[in-house]
C-alpha atoms as a PDB file:
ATOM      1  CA  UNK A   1     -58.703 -80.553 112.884  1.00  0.00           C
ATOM      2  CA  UNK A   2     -58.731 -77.157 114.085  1.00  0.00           C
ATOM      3  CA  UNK A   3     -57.237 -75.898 116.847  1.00  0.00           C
ATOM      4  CA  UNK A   4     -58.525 -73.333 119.323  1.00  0.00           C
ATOM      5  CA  UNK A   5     -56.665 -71.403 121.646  1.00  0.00           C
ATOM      6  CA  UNK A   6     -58.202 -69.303 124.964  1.00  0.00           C
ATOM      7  CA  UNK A   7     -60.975 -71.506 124.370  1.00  0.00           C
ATOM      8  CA  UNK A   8     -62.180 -70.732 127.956  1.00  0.00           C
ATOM      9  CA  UNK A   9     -62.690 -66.908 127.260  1.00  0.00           C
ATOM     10  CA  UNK A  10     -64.616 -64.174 125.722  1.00  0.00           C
ATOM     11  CA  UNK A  11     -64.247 -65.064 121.638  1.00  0.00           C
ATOM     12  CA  UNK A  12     -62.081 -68.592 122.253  1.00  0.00           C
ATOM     13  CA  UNK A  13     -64.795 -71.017 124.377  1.00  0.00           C
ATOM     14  CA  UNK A  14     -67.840 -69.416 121.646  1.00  0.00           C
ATOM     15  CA  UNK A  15     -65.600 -70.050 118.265  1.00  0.00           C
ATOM     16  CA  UNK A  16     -64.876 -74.252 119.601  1.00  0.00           C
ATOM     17  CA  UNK A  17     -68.410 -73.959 120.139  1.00  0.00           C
ATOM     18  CA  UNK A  18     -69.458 -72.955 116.560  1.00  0.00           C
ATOM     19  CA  UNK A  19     -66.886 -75.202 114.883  1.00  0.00           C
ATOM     20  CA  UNK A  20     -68.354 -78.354 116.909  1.00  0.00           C
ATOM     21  CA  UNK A  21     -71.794 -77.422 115.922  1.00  0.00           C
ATOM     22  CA  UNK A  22     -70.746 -77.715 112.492  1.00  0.00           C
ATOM     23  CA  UNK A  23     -69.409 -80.958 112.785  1.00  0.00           C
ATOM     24  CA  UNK A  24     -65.317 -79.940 112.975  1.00  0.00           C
ATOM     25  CA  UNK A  25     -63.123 -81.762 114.823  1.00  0.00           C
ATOM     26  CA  UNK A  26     -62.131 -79.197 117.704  1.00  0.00           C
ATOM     27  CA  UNK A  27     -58.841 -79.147 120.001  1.00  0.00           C
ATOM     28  CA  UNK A  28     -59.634 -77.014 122.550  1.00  0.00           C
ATOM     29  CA  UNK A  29     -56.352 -74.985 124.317  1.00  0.00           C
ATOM     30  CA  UNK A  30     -56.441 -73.065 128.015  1.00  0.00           C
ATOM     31  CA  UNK A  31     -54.543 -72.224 130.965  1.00  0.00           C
ATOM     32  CA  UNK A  32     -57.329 -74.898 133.086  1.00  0.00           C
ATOM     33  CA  UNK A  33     -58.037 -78.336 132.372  1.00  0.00           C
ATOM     34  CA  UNK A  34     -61.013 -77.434 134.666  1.00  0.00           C
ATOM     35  CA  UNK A  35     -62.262 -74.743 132.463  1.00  0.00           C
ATOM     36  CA  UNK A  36     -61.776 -76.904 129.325  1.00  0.00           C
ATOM     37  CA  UNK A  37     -64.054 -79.906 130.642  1.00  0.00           C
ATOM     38  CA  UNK A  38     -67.798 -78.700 128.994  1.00  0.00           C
ATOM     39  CA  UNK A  39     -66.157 -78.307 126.143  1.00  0.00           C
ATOM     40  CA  UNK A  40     -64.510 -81.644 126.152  1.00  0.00           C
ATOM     41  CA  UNK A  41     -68.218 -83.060 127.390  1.00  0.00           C
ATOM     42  CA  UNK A  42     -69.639 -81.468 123.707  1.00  0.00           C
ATOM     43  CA  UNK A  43     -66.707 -83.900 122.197  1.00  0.00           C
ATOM     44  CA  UNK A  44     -63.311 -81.490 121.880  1.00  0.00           C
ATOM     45  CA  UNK A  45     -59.845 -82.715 122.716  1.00  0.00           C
ATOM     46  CA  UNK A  46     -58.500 -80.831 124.940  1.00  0.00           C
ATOM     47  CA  UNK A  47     -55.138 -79.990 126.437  1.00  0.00           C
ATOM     48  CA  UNK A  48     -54.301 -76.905 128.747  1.00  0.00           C
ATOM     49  CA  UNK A  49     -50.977 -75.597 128.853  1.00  0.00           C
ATOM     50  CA  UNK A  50     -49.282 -72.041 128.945  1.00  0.00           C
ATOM     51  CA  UNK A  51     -49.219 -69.945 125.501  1.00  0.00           C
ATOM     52  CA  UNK A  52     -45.974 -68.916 125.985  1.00  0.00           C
ATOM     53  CA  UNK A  53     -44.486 -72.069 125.844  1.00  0.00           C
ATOM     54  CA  UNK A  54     -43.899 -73.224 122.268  1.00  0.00           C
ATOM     55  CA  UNK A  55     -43.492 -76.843 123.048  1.00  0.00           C
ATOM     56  CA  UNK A  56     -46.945 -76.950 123.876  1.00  0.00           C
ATOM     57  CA  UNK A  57     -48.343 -74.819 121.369  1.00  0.00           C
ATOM     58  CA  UNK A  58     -46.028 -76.925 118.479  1.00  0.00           C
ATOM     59  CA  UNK A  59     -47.878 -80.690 120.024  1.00  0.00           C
ATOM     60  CA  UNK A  60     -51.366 -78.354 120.441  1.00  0.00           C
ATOM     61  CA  UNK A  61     -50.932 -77.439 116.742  1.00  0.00           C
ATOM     62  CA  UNK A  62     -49.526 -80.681 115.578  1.00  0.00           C
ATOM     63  CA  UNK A  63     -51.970 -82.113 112.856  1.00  0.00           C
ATOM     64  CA  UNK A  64     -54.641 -79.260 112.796  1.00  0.00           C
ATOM     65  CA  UNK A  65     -55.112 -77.436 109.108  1.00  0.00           C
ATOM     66  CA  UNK A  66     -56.330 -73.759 110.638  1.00  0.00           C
ATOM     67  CA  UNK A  67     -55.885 -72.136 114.258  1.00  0.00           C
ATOM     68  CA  UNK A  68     -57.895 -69.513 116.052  1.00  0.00           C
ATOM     69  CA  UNK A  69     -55.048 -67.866 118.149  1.00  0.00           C
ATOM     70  CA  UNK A  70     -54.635 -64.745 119.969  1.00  0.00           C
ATOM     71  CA  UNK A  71     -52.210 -63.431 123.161  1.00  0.00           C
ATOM     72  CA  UNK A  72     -54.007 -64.235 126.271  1.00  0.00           C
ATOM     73  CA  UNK A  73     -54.376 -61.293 128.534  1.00  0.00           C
ATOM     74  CA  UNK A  74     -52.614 -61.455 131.991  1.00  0.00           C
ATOM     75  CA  UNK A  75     -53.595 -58.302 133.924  1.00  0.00           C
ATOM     76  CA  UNK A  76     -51.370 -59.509 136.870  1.00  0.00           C
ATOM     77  CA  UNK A  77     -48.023 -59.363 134.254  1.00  0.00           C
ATOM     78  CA  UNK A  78     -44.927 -57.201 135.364  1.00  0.00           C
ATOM     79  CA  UNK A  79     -43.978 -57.069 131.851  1.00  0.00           C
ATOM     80  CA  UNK A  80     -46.926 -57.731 129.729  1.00  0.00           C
ATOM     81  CA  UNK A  81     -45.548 -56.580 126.816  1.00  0.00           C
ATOM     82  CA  UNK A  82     -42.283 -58.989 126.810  1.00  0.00           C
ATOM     83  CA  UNK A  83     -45.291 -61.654 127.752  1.00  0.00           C
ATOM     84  CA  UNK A  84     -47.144 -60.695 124.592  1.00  0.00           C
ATOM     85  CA  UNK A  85     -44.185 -61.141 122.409  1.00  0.00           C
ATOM     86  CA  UNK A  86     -42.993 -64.703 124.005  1.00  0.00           C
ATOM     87  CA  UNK A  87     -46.478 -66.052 123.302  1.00  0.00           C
ATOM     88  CA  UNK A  88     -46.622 -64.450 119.737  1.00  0.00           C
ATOM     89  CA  UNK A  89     -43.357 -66.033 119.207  1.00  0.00           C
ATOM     90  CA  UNK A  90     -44.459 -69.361 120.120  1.00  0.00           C
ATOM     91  CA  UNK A  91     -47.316 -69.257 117.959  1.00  0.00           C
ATOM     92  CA  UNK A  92     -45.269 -68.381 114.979  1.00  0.00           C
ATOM     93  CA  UNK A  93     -42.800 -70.763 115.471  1.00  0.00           C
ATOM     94  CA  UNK A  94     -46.137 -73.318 116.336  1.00  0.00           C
ATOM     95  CA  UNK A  95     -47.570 -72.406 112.842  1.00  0.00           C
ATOM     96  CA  UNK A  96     -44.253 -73.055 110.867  1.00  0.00           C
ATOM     97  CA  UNK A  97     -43.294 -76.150 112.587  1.00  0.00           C
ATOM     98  CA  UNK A  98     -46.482 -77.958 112.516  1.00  0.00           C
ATOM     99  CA  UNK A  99     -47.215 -76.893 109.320  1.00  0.00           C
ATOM    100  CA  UNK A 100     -51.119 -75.079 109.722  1.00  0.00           C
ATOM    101  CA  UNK A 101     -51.961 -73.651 106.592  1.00  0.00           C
ATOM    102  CA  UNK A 102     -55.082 -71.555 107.622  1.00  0.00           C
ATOM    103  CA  UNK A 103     -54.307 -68.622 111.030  1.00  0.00           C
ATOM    104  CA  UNK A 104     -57.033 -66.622 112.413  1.00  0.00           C
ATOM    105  CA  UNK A 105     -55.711 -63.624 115.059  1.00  0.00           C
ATOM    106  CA  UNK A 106     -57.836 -61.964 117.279  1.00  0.00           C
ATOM    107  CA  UNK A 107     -56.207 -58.064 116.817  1.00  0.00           C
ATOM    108  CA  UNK A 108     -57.707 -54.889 117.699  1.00  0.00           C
ATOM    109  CA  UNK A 109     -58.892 -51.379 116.125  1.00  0.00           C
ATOM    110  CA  UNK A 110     -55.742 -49.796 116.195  1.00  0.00           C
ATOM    111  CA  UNK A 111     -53.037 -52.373 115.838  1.00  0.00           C
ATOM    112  CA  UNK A 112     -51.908 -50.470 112.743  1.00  0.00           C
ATOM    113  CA  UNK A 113     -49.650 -48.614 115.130  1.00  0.00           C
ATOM    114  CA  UNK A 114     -46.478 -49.495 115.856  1.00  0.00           C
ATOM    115  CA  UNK A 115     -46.236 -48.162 119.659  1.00  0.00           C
ATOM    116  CA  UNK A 116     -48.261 -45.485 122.249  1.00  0.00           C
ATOM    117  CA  UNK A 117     -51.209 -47.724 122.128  1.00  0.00           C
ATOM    118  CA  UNK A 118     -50.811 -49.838 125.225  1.00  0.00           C
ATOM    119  CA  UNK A 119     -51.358 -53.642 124.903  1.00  0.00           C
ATOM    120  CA  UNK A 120     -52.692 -52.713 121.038  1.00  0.00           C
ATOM    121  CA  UNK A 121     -49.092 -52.536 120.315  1.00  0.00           C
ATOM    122  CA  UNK A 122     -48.340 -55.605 121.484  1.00  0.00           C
ATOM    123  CA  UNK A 123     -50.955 -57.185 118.660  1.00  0.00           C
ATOM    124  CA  UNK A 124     -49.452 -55.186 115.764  1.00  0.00           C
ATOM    125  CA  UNK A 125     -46.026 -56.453 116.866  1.00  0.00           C
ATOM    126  CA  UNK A 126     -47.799 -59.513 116.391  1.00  0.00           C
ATOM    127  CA  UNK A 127     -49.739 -58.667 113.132  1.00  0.00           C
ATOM    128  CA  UNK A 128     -46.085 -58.301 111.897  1.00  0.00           C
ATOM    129  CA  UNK A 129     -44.782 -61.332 112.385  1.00  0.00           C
ATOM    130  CA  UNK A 130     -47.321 -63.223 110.949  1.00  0.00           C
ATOM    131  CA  UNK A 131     -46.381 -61.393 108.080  1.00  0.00           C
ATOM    132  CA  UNK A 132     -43.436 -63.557 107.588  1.00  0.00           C
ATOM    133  CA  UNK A 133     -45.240 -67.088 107.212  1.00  0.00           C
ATOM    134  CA  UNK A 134     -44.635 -68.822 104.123  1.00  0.00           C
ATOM    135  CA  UNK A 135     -47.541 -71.074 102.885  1.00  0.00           C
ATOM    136  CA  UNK A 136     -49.946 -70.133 105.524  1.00  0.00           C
ATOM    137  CA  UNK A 137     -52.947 -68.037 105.058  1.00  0.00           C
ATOM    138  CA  UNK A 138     -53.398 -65.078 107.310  1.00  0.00           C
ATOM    139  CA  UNK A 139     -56.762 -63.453 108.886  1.00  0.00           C
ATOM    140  CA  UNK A 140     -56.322 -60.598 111.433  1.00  0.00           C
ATOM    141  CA  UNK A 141     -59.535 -59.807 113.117  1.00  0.00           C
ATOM    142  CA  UNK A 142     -59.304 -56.166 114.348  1.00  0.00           C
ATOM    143  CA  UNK A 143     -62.047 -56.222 116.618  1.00  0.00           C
ATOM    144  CA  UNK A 144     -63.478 -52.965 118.429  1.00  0.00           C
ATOM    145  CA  UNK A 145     -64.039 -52.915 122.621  1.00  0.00           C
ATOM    146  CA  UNK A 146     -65.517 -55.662 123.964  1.00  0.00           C
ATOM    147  CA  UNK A 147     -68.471 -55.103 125.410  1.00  0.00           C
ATOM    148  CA  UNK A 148     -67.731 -57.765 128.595  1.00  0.00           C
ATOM    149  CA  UNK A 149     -64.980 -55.216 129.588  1.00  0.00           C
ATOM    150  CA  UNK A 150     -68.088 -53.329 131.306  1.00  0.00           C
ATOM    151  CA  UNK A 151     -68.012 -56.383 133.564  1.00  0.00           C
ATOM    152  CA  UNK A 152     -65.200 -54.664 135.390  1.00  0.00           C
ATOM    153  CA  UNK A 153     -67.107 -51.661 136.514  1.00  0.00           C
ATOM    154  CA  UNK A 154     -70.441 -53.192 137.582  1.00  0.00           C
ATOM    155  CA  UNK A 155     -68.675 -53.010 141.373  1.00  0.00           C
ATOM    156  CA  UNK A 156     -67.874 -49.381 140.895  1.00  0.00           C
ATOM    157  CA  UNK A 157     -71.358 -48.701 139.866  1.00  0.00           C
ATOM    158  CA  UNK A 158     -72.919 -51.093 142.519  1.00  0.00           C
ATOM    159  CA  UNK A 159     -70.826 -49.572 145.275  1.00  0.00           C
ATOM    160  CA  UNK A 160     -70.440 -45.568 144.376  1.00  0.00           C
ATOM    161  CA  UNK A 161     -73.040 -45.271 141.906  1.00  0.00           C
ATOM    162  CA  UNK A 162     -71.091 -44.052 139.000  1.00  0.00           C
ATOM    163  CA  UNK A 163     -69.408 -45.540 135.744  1.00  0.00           C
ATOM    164  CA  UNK A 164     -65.841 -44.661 134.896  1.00  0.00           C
ATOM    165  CA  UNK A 165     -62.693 -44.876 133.148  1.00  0.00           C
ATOM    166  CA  UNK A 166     -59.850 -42.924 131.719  1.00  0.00           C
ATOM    167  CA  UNK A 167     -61.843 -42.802 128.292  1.00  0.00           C
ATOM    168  CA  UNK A 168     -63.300 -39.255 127.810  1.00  0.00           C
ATOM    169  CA  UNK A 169     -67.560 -39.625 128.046  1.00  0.00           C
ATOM    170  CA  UNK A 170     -67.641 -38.424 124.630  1.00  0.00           C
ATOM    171  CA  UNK A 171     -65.619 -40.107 122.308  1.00  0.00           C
ATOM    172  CA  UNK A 172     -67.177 -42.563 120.131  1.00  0.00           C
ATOM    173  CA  UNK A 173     -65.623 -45.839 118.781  1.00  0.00           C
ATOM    174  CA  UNK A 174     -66.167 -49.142 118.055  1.00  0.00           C
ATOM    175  CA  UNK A 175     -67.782 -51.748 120.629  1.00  0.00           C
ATOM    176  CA  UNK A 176     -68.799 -55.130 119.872  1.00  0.00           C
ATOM    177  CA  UNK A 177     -70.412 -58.482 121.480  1.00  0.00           C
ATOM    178  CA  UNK A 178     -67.254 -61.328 122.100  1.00  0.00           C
ATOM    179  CA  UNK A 179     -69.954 -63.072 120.404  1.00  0.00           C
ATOM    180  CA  UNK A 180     -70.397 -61.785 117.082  1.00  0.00           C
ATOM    181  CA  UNK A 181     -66.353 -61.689 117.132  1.00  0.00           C
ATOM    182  CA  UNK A 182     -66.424 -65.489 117.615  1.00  0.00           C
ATOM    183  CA  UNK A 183     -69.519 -65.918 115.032  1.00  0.00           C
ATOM    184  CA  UNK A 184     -67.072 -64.222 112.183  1.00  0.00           C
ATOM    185  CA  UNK A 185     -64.043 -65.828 113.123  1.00  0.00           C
ATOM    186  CA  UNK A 186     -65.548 -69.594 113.099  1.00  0.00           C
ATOM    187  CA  UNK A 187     -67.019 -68.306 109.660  1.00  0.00           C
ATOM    188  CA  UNK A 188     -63.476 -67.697 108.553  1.00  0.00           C
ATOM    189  CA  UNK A 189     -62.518 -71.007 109.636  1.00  0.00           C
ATOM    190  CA  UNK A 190     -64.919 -72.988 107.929  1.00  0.00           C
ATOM    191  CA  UNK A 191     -64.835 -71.420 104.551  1.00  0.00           C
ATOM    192  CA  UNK A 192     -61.073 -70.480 104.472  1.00  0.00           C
ATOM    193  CA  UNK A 193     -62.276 -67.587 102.195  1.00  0.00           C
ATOM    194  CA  UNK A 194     -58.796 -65.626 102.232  1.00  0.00           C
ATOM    195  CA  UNK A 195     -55.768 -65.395 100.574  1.00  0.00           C
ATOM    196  CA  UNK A 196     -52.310 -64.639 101.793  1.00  0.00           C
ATOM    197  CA  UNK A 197     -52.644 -61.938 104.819  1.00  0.00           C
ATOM    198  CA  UNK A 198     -56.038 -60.230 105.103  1.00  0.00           C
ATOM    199  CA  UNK A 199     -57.016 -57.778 108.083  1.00  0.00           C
ATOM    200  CA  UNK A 200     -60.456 -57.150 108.432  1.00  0.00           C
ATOM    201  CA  UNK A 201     -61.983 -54.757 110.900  1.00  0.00           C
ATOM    202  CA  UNK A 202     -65.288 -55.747 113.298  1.00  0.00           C
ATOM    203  CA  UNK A 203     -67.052 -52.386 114.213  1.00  0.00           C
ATOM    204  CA  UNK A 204     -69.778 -53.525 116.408  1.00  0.00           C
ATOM    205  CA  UNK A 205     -73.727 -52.954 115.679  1.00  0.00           C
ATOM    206  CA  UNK A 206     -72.706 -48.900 115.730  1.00  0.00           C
ATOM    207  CA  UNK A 207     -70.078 -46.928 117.393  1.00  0.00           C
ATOM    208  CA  UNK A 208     -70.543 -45.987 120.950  1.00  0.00           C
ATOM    209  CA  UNK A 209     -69.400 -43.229 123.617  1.00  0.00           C
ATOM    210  CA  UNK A 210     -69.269 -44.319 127.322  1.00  0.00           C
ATOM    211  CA  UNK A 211     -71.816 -41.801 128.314  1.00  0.00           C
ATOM    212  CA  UNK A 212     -74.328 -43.589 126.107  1.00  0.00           C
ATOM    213  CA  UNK A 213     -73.539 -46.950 126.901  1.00  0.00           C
ATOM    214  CA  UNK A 214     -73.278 -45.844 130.600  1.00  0.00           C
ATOM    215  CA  UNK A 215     -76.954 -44.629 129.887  1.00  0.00           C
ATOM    216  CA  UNK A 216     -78.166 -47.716 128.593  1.00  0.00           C
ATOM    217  CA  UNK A 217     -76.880 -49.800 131.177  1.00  0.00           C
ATOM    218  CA  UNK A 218     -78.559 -47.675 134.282  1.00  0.00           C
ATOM    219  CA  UNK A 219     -81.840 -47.815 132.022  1.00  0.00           C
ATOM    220  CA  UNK A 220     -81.497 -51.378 132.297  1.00  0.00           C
ATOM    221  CA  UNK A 221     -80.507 -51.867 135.993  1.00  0.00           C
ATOM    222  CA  UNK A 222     -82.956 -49.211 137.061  1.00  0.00           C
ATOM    223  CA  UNK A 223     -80.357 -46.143 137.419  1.00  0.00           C
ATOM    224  CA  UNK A 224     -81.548 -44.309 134.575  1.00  0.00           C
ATOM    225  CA  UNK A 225     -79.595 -41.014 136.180  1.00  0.00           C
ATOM    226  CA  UNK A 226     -76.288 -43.373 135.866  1.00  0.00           C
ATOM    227  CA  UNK A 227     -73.602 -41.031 135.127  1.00  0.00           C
ATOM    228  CA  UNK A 228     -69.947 -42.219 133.484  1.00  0.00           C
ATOM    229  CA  UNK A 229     -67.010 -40.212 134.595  1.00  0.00           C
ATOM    230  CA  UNK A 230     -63.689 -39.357 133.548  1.00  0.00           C
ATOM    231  CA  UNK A 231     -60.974 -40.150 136.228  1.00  0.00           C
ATOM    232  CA  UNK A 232     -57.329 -38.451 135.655  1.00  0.00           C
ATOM    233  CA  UNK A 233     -55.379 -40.821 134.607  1.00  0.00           C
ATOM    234  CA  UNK A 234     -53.454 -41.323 137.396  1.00  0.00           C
ATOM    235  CA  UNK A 235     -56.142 -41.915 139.660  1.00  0.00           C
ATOM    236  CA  UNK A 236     -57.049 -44.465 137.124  1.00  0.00           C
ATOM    237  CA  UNK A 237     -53.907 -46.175 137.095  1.00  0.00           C
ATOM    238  CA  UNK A 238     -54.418 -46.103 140.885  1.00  0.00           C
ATOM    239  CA  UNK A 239     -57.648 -47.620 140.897  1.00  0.00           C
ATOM    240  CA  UNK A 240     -56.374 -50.412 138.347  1.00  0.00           C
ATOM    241  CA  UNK A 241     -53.757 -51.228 140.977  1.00  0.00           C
ATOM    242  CA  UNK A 242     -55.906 -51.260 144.027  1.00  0.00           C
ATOM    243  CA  UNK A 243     -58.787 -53.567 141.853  1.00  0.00           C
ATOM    244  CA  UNK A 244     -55.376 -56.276 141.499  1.00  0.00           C
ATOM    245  CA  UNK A 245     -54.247 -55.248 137.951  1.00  0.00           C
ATOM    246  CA  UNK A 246     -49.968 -54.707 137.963  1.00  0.00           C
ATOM    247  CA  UNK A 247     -48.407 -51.728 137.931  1.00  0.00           C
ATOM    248  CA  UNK A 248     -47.250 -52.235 134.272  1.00  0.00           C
ATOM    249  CA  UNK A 249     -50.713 -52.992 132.989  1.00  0.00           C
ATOM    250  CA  UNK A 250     -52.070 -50.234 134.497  1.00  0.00           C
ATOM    251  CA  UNK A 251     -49.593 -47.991 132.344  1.00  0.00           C
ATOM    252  CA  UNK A 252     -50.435 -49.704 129.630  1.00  0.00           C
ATOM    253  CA  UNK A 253     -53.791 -49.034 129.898  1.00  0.00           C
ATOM    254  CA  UNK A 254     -53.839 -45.428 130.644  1.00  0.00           C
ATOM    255  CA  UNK A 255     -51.787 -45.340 127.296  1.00  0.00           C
ATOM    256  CA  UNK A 256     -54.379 -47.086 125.656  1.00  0.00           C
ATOM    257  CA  UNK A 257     -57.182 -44.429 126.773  1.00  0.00           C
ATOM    258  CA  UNK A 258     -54.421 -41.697 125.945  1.00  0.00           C
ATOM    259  CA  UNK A 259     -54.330 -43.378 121.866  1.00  0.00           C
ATOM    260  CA  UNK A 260     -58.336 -43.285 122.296  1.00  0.00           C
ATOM    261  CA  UNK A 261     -58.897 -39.863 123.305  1.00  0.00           C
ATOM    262  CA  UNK A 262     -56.479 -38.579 120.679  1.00  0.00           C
ATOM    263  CA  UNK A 263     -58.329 -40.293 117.874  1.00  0.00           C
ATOM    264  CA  UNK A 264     -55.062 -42.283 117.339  1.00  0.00           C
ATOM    265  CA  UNK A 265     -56.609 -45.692 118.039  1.00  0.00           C
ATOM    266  CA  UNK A 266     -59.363 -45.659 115.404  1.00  0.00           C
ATOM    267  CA  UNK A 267     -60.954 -47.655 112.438  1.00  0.00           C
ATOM    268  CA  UNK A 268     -58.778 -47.837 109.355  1.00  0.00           C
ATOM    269  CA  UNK A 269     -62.331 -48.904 107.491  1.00  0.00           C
ATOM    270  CA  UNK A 270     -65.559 -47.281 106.924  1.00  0.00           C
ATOM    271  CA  UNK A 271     -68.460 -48.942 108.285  1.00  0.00           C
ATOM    272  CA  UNK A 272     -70.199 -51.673 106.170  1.00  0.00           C
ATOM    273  CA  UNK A 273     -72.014 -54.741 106.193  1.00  0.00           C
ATOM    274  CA  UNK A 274     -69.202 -56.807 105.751  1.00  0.00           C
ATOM    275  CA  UNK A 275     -68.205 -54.899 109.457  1.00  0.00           C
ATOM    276  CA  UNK A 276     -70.855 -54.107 110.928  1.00  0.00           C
ATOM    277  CA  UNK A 277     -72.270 -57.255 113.319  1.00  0.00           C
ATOM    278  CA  UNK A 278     -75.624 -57.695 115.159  1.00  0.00           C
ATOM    279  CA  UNK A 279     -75.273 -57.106 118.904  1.00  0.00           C
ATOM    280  CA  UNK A 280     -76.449 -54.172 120.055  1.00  0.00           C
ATOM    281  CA  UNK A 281     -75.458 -52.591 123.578  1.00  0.00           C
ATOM    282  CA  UNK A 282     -78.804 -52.887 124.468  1.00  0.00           C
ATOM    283  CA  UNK A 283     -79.683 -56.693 124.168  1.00  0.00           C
ATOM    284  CA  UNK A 284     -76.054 -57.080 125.487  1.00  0.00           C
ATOM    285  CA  UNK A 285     -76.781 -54.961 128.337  1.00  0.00           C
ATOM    286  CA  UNK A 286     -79.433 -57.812 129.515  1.00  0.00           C
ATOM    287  CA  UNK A 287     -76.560 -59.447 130.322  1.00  0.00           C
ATOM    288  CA  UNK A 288     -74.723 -56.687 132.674  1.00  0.00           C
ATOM    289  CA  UNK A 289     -77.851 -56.325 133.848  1.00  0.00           C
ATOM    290  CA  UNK A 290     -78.023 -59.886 135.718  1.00  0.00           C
ATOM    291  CA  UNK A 291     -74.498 -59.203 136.677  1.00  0.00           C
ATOM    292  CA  UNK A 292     -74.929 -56.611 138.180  1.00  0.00           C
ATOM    293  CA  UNK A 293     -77.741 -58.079 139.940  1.00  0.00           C
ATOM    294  CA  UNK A 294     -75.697 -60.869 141.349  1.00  0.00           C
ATOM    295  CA  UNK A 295     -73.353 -58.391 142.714  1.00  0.00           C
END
């Protein structure tokens, strides 16, 4: 059995999908029972449930041999950090009691640092205490941006005809597909090939600057003059606010693009095959590109 959590998001919903493909018995964890039906129609268990609550998680766990876990994002949080930490807590104390001997994390590019990294630090806080498992084999997945975050400003490009973010135009990092996360952590799952605690980075197809995937995407929708600007960051914050995101995520976030533009929150690898996965911005893009249509 393996068990997957967020299994109605970006990297969760693909990874139960993989693993049931392959024949795996799948137990298949959300916030929405609702959500969680197709995949209980392609023949998961599933049971929904909060994160944070490590009752749940410990019966969610309870006979599984590996997990796909990660903190579930909650952009509506007054104190997402102390939200990040309950869940992470519940999923150690999950792991230990229910004896799983296999964990795969979802962390990020930067979650070697301990603090001034936003929600990051909130996954190396995590990364830590998965340290501490005895008999359990660790995988952290640092993965770069997700491309779906560019979901969030197809209205601000529908409605004022420019692409932004706190994130200077220029600055090039990581950005990869949800999918080719999911494709290498359901790898790691099925061939357990790790010992002890192992973090390994996932860099994308190539690293990117928003003013070149702002480019591609208005090539794509038929803007090829799409322009991606840099807001101050407290007009970002504002704009976080007035879009429905809490005060204290907003912070977090401008601190996040702060760790970004300082070339704090960065690779710890070089780029190389084992890396470096298939999704380019430009097939992805297809995607934004019906979005936005829909808009």
């Amino acid at each position: 059995m393996i068990t997957v959590m967020g299994a109605t998001g970006n990297t969760g919903k693909k990874v139960a999908e993989a693993l049931l493909k392959a024949g795996e018995k799948v137990r298949a964890l959300g916030r929405s029972a609702r959500k969680l039906a197709p995949l209980q129609e392609l023949g998961a268990e599933t049971l929904a449930g909060d994160a944070g609550d490590a009752a749940y998680l410990a019966r969610a766990f309870h006979g599984a041999d590996r997990v796909y876990t990660l903190l579930p994002p909650d952009a509506q949080s007054t104190d997402y950090r102390a939200e990040q930490d309950k869940a992470g807590e519940a999923i150690v104390r999950a792991v230990r009691e229910s004896g799983v001997r296999y964990v795969v994390f979802l962390s990020s590019i930067g979650a070697d640092l301990k603090e001034g990294t936003g929600p990051i630090a909130g996954l190396h806080a995590q990364e830590e205490r998965l340290k501490h498992l005895e008999d359990t084999h660790v995988l952290c997945l640092r993965a770069g941006f997700f491309f779906e975050n560019f979901y969030a400003t197809l209205p601000l490009v529908k409605h004022q005809g420019i692409n932004g973010g706190a994130i200077a135009p220029n600055v090039s990092f990581p950005m990869i597909a949800g999918r080719d996360i999911a494709e290498a952590a359901a790898k790691a799952l099925l061939s357990r090939d790790w010992n002890g605690l192992v973090v390994r980075e996932l860099h994308g197809e190539r690293d990117l600057s928003n003013a070149e995937a702002t480019r591609i995407l208005g090539a794509r929708i038929g803007k090829p003059d799409l322009q991606y600007v840099q807001f101050p960051y407290g007009d970002y914050a504002g704009a976080l606010v007035q879009m429905g995101v809490s005060q204290n995520v907003a912070g977090l976030y401008v601190e996040m693009a702060k760790a970004f533009n300082e070339g704090r929150a960065k690779p710890i690898e070089g780029r190389g095959p084992r890396n470096t996965t298939p999704t380019r911005f430009e097939d992805f893009a297809v995607d934004l590109g019906r979005a936005y249509q829909s808009l």
